[in-house]
C-alpha atoms as a PDB file:
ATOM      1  CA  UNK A   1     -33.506 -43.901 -72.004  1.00  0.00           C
ATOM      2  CA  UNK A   2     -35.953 -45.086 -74.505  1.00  0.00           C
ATOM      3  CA  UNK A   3     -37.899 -46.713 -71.704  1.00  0.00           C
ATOM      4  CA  UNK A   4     -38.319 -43.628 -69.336  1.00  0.00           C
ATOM      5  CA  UNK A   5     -39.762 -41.756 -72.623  1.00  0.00           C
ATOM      6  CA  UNK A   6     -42.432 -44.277 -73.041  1.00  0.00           C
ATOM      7  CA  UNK A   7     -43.388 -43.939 -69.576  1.00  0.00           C
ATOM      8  CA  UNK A   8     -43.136 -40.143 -69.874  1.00  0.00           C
ATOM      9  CA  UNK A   9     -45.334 -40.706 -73.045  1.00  0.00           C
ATOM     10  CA  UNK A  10     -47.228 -42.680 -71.374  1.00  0.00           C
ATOM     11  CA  UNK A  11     -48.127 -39.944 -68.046  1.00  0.00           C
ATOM     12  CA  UNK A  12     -51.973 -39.443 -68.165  1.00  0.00           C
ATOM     13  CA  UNK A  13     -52.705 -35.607 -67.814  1.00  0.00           C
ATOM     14  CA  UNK A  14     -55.667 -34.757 -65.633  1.00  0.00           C
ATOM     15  CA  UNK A  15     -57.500 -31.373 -65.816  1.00  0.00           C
ATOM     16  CA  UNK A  16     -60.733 -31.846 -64.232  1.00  0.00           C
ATOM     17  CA  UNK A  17     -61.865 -34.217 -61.631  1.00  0.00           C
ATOM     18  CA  UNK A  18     -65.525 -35.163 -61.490  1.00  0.00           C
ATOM     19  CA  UNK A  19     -66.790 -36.987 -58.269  1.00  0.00           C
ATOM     20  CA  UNK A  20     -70.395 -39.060 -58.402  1.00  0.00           C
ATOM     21  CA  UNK A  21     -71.497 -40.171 -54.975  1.00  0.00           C
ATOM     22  CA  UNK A  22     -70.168 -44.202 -54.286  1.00  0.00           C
ATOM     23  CA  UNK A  23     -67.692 -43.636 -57.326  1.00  0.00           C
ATOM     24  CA  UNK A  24     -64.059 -43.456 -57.840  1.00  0.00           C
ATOM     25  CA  UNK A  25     -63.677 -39.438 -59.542  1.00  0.00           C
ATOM     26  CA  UNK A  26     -63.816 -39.397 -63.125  1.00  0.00           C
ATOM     27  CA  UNK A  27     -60.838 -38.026 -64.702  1.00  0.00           C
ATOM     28  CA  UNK A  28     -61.043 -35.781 -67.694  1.00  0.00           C
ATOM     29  CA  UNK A  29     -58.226 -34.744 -69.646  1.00  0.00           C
ATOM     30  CA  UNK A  30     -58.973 -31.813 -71.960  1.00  0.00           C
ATOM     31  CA  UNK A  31     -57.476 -31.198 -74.834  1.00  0.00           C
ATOM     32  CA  UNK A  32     -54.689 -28.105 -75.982  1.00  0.00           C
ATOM     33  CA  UNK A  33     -56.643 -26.078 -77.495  1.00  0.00           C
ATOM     34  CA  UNK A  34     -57.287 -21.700 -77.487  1.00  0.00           C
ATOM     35  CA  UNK A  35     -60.258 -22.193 -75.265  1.00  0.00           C
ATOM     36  CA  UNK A  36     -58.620 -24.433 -72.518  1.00  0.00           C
ATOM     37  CA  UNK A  37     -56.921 -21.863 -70.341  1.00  0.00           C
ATOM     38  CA  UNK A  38     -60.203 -20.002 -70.423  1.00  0.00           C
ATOM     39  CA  UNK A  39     -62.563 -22.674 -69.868  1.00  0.00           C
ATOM     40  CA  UNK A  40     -60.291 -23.617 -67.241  1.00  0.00           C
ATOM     41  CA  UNK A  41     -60.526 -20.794 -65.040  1.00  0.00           C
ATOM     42  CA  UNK A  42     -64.932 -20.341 -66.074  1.00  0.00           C
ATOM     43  CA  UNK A  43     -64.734 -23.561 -64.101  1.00  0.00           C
ATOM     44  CA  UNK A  44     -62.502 -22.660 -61.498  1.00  0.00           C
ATOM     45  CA  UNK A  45     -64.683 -19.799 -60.659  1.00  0.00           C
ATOM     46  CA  UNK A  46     -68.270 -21.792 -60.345  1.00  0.00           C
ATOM     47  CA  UNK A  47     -66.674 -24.664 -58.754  1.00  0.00           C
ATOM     48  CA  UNK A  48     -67.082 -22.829 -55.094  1.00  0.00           C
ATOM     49  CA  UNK A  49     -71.010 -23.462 -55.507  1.00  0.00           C
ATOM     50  CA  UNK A  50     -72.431 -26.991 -55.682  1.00  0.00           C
ATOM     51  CA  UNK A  51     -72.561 -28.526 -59.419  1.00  0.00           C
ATOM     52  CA  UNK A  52     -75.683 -29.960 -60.322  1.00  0.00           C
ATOM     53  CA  UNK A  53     -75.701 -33.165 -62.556  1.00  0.00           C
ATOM     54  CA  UNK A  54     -79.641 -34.284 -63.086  1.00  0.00           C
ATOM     55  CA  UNK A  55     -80.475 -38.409 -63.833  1.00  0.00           C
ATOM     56  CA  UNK A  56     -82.883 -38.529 -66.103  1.00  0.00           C
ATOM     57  CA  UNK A  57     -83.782 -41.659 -64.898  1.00  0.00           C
ATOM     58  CA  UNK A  58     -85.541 -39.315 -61.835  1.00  0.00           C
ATOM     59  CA  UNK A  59     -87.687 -37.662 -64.095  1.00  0.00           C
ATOM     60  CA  UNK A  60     -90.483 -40.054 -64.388  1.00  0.00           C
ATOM     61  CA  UNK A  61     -94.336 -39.612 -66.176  1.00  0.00           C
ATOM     62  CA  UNK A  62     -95.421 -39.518 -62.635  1.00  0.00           C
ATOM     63  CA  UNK A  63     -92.737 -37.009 -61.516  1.00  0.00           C
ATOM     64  CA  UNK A  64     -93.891 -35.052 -65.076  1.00  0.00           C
ATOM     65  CA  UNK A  65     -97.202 -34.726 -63.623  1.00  0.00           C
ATOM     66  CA  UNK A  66     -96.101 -33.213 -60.837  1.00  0.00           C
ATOM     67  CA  UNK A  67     -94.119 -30.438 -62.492  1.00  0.00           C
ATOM     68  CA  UNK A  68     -97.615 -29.566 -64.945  1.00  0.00           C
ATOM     69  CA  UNK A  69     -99.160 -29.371 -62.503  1.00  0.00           C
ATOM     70  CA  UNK A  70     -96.785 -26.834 -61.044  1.00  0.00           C
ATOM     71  CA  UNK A  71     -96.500 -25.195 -64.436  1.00  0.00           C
ATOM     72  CA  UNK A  72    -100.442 -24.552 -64.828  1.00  0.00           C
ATOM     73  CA  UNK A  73    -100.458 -22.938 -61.149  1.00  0.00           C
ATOM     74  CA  UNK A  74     -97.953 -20.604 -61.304  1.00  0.00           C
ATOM     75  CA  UNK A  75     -97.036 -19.994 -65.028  1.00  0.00           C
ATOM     76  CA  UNK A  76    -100.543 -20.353 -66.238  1.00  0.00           C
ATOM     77  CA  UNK A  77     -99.090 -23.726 -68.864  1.00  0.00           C
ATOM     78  CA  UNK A  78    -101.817 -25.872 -69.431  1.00  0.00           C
ATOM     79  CA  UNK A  79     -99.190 -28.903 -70.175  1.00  0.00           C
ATOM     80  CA  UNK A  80    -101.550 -31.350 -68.660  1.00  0.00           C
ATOM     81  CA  UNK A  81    -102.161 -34.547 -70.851  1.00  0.00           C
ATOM     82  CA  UNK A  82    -102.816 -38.365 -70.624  1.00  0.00           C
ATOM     83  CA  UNK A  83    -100.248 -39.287 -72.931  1.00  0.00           C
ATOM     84  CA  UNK A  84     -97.302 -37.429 -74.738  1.00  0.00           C
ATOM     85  CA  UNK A  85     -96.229 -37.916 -78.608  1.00  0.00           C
ATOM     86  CA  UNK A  86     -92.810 -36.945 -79.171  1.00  0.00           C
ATOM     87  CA  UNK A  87     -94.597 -33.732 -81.641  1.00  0.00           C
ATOM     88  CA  UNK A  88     -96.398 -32.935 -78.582  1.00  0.00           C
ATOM     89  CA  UNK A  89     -93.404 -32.528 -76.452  1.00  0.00           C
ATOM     90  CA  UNK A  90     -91.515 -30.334 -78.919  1.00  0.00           C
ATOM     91  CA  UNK A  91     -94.782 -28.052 -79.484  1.00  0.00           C
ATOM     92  CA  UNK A  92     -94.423 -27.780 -75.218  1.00  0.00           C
ATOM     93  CA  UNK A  93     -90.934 -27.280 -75.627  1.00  0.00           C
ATOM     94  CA  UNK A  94     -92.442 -23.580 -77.303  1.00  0.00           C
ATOM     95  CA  UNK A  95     -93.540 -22.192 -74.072  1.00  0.00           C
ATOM     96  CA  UNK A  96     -90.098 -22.248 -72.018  1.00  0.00           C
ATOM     97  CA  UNK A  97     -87.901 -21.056 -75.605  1.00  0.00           C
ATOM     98  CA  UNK A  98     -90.631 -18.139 -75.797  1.00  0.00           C
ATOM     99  CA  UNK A  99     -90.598 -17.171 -72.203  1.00  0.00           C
ATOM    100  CA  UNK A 100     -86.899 -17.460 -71.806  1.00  0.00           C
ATOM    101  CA  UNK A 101     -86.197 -15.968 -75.175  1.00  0.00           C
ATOM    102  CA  UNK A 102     -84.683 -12.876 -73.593  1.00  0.00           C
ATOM    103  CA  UNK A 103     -82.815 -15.197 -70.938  1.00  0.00           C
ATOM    104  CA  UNK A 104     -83.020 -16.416 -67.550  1.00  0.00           C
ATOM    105  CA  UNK A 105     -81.804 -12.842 -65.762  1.00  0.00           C
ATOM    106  CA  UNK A 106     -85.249 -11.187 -67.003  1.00  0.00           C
ATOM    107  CA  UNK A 107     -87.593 -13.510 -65.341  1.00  0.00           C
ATOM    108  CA  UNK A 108     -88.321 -14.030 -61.757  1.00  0.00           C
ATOM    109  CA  UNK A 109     -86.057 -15.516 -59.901  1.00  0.00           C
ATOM    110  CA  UNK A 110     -88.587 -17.859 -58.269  1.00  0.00           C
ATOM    111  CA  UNK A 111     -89.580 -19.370 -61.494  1.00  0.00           C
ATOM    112  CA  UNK A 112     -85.624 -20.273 -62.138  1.00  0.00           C
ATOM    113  CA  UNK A 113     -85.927 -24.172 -60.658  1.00  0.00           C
ATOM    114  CA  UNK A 114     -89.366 -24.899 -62.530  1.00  0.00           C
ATOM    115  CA  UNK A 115     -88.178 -23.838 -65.666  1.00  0.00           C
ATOM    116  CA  UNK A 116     -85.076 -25.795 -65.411  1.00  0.00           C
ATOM    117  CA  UNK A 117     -86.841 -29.277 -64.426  1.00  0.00           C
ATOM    118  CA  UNK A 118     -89.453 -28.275 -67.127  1.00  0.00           C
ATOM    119  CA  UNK A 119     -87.145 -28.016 -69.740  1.00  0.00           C
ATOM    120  CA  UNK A 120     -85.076 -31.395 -68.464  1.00  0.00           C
ATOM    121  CA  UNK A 121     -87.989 -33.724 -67.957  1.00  0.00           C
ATOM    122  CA  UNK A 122     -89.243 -32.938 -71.543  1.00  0.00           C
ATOM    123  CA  UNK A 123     -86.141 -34.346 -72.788  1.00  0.00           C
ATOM    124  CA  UNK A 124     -85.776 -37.135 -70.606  1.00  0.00           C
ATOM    125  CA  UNK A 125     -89.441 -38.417 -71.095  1.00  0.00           C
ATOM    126  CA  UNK A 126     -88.656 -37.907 -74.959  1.00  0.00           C
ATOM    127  CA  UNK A 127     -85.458 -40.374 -74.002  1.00  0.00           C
ATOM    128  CA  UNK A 128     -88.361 -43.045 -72.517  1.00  0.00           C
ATOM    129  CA  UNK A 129     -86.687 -43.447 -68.944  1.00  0.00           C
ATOM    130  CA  UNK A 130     -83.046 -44.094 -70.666  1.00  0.00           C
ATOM    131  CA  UNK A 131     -79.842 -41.820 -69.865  1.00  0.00           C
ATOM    132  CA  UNK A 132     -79.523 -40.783 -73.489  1.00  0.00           C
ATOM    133  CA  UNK A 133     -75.685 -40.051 -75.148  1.00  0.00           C
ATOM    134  CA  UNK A 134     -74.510 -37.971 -72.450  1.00  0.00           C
ATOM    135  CA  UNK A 135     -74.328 -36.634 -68.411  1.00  0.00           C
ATOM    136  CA  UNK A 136     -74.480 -33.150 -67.583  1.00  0.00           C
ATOM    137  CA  UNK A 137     -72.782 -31.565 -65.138  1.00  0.00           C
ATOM    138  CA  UNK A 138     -73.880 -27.376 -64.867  1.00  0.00           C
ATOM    139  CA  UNK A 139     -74.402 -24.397 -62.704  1.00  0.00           C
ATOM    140  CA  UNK A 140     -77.304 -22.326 -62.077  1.00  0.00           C
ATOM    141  CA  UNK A 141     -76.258 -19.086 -63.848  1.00  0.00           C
ATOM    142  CA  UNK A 142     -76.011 -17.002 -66.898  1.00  0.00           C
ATOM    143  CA  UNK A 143     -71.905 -17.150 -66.609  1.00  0.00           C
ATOM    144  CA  UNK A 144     -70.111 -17.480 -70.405  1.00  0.00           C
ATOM    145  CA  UNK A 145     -67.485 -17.021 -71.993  1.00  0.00           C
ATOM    146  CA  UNK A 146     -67.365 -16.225 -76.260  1.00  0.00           C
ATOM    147  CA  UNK A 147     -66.965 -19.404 -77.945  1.00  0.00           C
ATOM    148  CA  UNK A 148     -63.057 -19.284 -79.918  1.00  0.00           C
ATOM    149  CA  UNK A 149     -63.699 -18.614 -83.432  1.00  0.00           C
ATOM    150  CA  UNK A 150     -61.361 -21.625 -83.982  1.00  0.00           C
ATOM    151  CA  UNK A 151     -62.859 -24.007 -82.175  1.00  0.00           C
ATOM    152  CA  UNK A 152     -63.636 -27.015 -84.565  1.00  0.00           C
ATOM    153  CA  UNK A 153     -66.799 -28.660 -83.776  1.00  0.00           C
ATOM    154  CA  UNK A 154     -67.046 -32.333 -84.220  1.00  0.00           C
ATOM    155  CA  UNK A 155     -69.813 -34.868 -85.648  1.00  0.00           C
ATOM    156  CA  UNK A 156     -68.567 -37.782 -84.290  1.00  0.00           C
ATOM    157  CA  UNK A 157     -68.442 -38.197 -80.610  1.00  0.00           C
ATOM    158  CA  UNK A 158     -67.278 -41.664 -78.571  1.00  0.00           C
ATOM    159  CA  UNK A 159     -67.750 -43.081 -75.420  1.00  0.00           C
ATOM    160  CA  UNK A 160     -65.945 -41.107 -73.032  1.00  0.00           C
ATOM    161  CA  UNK A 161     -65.511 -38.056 -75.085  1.00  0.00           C
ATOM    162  CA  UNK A 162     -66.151 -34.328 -73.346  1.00  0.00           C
ATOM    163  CA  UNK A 163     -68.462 -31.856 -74.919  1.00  0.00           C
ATOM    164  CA  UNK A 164     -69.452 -28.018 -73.748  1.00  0.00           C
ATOM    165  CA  UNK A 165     -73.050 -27.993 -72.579  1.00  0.00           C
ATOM    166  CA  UNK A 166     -75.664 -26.416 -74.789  1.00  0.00           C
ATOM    167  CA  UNK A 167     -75.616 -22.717 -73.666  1.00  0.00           C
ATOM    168  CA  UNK A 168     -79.371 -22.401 -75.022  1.00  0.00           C
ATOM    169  CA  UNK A 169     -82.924 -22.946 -74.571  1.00  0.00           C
ATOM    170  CA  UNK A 170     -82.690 -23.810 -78.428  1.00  0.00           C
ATOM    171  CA  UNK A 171     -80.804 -26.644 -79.599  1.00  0.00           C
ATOM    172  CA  UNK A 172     -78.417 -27.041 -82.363  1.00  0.00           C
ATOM    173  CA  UNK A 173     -78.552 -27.391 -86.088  1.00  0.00           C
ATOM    174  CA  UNK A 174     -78.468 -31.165 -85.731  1.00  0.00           C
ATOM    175  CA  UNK A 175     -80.631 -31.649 -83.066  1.00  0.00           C
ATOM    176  CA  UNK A 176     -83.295 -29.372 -85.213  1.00  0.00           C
ATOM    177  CA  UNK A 177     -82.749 -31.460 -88.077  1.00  0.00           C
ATOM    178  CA  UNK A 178     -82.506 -34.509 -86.502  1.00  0.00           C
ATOM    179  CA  UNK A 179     -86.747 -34.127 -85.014  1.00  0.00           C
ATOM    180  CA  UNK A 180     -87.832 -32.423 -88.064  1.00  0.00           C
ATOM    181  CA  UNK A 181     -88.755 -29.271 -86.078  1.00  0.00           C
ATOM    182  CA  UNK A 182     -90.545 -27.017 -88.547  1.00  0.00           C
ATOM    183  CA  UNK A 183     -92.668 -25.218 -86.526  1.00  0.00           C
ATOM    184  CA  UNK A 184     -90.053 -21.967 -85.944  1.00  0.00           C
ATOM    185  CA  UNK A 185     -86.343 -22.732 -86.945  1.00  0.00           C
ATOM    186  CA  UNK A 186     -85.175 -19.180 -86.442  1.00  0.00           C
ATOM    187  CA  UNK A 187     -86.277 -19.166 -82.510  1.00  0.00           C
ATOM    188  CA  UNK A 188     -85.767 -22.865 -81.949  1.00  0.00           C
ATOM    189  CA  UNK A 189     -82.054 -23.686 -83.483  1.00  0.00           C
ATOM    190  CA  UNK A 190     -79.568 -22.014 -81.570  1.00  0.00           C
ATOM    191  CA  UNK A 191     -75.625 -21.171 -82.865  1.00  0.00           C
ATOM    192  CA  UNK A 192     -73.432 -22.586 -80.129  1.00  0.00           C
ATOM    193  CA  UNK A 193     -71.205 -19.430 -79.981  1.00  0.00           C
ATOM    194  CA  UNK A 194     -70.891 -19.249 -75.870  1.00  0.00           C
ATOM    195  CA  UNK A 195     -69.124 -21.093 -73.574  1.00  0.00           C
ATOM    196  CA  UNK A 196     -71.058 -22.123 -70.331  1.00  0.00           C
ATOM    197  CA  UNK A 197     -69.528 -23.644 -67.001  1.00  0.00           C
ATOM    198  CA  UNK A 198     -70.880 -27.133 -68.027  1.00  0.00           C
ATOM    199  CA  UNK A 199     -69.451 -30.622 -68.483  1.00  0.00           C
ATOM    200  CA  UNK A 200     -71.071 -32.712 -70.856  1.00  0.00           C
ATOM    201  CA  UNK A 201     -69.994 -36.448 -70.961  1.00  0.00           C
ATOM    202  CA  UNK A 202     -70.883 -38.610 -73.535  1.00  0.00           C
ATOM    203  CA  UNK A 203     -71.638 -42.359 -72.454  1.00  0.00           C
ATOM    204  CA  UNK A 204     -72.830 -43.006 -75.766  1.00  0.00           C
ATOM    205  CA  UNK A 205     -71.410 -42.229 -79.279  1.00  0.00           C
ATOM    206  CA  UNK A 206     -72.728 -39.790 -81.289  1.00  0.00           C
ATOM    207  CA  UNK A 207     -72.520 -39.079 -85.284  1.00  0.00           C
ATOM    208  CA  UNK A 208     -73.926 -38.001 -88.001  1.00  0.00           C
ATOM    209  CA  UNK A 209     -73.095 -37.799 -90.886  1.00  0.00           C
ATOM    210  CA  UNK A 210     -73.673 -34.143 -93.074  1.00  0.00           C
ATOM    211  CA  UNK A 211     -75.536 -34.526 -96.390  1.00  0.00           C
ATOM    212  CA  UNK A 212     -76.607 -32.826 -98.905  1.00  0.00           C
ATOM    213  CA  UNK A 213     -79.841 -33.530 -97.674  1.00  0.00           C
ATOM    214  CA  UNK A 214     -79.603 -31.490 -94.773  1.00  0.00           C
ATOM    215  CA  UNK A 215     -78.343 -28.005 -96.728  1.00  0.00           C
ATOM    216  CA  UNK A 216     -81.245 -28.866 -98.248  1.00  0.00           C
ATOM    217  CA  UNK A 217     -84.053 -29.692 -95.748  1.00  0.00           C
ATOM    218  CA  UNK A 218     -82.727 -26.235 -94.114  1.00  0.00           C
ATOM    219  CA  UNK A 219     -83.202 -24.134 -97.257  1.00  0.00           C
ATOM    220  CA  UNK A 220     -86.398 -25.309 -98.300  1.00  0.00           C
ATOM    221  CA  UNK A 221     -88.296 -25.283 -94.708  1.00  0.00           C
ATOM    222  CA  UNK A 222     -85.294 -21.813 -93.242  1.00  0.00           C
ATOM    223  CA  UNK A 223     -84.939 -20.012 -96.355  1.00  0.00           C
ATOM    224  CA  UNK A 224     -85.087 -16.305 -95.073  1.00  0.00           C
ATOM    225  CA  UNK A 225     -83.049 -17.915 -91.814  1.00  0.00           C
ATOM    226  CA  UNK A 226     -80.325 -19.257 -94.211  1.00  0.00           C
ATOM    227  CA  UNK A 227     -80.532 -16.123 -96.132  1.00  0.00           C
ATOM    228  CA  UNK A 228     -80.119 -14.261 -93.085  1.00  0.00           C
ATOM    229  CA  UNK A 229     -77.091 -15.940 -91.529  1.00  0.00           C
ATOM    230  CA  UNK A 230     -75.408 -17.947 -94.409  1.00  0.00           C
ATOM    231  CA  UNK A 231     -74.761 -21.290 -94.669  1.00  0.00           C
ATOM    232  CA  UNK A 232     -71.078 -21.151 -94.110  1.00  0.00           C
ATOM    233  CA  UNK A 233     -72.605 -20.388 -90.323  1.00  0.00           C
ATOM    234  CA  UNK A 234     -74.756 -22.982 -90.388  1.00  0.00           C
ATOM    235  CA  UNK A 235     -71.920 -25.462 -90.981  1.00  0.00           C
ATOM    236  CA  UNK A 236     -69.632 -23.869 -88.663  1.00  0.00           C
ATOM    237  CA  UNK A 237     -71.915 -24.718 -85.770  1.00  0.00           C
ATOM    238  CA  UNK A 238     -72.924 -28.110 -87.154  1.00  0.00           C
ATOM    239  CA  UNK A 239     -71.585 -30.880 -85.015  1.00  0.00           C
ATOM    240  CA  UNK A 240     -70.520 -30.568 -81.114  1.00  0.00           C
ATOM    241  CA  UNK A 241     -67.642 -28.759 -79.427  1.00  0.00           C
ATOM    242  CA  UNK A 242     -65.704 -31.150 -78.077  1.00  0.00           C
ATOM    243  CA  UNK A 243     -62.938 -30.006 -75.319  1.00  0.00           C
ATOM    244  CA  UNK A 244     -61.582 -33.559 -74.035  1.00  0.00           C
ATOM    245  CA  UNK A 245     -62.480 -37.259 -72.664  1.00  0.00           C
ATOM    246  CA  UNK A 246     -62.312 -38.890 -69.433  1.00  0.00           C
ATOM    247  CA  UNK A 247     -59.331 -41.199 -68.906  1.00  0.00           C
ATOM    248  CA  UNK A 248     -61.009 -44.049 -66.749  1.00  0.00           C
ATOM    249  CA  UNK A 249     -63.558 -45.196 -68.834  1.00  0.00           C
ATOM    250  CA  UNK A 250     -64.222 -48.045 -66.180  1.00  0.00           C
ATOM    251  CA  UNK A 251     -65.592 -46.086 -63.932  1.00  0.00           C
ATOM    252  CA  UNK A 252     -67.884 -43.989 -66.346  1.00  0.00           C
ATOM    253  CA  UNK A 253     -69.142 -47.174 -67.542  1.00  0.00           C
ATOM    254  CA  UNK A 254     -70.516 -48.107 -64.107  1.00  0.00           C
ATOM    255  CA  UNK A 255     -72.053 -45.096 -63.434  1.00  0.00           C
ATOM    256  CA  UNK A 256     -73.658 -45.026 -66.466  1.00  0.00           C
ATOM    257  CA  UNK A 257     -75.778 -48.276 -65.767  1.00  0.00           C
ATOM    258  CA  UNK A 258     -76.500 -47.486 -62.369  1.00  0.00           C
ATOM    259  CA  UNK A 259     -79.598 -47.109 -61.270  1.00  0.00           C
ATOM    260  CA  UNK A 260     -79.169 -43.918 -60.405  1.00  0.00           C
ATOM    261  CA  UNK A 261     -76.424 -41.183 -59.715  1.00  0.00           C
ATOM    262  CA  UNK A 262     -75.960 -38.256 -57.845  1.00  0.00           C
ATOM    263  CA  UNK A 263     -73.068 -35.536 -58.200  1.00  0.00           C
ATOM    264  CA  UNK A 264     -71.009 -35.016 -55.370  1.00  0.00           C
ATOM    265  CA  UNK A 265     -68.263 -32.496 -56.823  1.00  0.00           C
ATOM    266  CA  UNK A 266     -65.959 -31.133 -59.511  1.00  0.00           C
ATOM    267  CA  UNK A 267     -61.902 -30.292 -58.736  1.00  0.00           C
ATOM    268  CA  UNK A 268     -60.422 -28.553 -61.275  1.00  0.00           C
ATOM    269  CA  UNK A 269     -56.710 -29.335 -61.112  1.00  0.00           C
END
């Protein structure tokens, strides 16, 4: 009896299957949690149109060009440079937060694509040609769900582990913090509170450690932002949601040193 309860124990539960090209299907388990029946079913319904999952091991200087180029002609950016300092590419990073600051359903739908590999390549260059701590799996839409008010977010993420995707333009409280981005907190750093059809897998760890340093950094450079949300709000969207982890870590490991990958689906069991 004792036996067939280990084995029971032992039964790996599978939620979400997530297929790269030449891969065995990674298999995420997420966890039991309020948001889990909804996030669930956000997937289920965007699952009928193709996932996208961008390398940034694609998005090349010489690919960047391209997409400046692109940028100048029909959004009027004048992006072009010879070289790129990592201030330089956050000051960029401006333009599409700005434009998109009243979201992607008020702009033309034409620009949607050139926007999105815009706003990808400047993080991948600012990665110098390396994956960086995670893979992204998303959909092209504005679909959401509210984020569970007791959802506890995480600062310490693992190999393997399963985070939401960043519903934003903006990034997060850490990620602000983290580059030193002074030049306009309250647009750039965004409160994770929705829930996006995304699947973010980490294939490196991820942690940080909170502080007092960094209640501090944000009221001396935020004040009238801290003043105006409270720092109990800060700190409840410090760190990363985190909804799961893939069980086969094997095969995540491969495809994370591959030269390159390419999504073929997502099965949501």
């Amino acid at each position: 009896m004792k036996q067939w309860a280990r084995l029971f124990n032992c039964v790996m539960t599978v939620d979400v299957l997530v297929k790269y090209k030449n891969f065995p299907a990674l298999e995420v388990e997420l966890d039991n949690n309020s948001l889990k029946h909804d996030y669930i079913n956000l997937l289920k319904k965007n699952r009928q149109q193709p996932p996208i999952s961008r390398d940034p091991c694609k998005y090349t200087l010489e690919y960047f060009s391209v997409l400046t180029q692109q940028a100048k002609d029909i959004l009027k950016w004048d992006w072009i440079r010879t070289h790129y300092s990592l201030t330089e590419l956050v000051e960029l990073h401006k333009d599409i937060e700005l434009y998109l600051s009243s979201g992607f359903q008020n702009i033309p739908e034409e620009h949607d694509n050139l926007l999105h590999e815009l706003h990808y390549a400047l993080h991948a260059i600012e990665l110098k040609n390396s994956r960086g701590k995670w893979i992204q799996i998303e959909w092209f839409n504005d679909d959401g769900i509210s984020m569970p008010d007791d959802l506890n977010f995480s600062t310490q993420l693992e190999f393997g582990d399963v985070k939401l995707q960043n519903p934003y333009v903006g990034h997060d409280p850490i990620f602000v913090y983290r580059q030193r981005d002074l030049s306009n907190i309250a647009q750039t750093c965004k409160f994770h509170d929705l829930v996006r059809p995304g699947i973010n897998i980490m294939i490196q760890p991820d942690h940080f450690n909170i502080t007092e340093r960094y209640q501090t950094w944000y009221k001396t450079h935020a004040p009238h932002w801290i003043q105006q949300h409270g720092w109990e709000k800060v700190m409840r969207y410090t760190g990363w949601p985190r909804v799961g982890r893939v069980k086969n870590l094997d095969v995540l490991k491969e495809i994370a040193i591959s030269p390159l990958f390419e999504i073929e689906s997502v099965d949501v069991l």
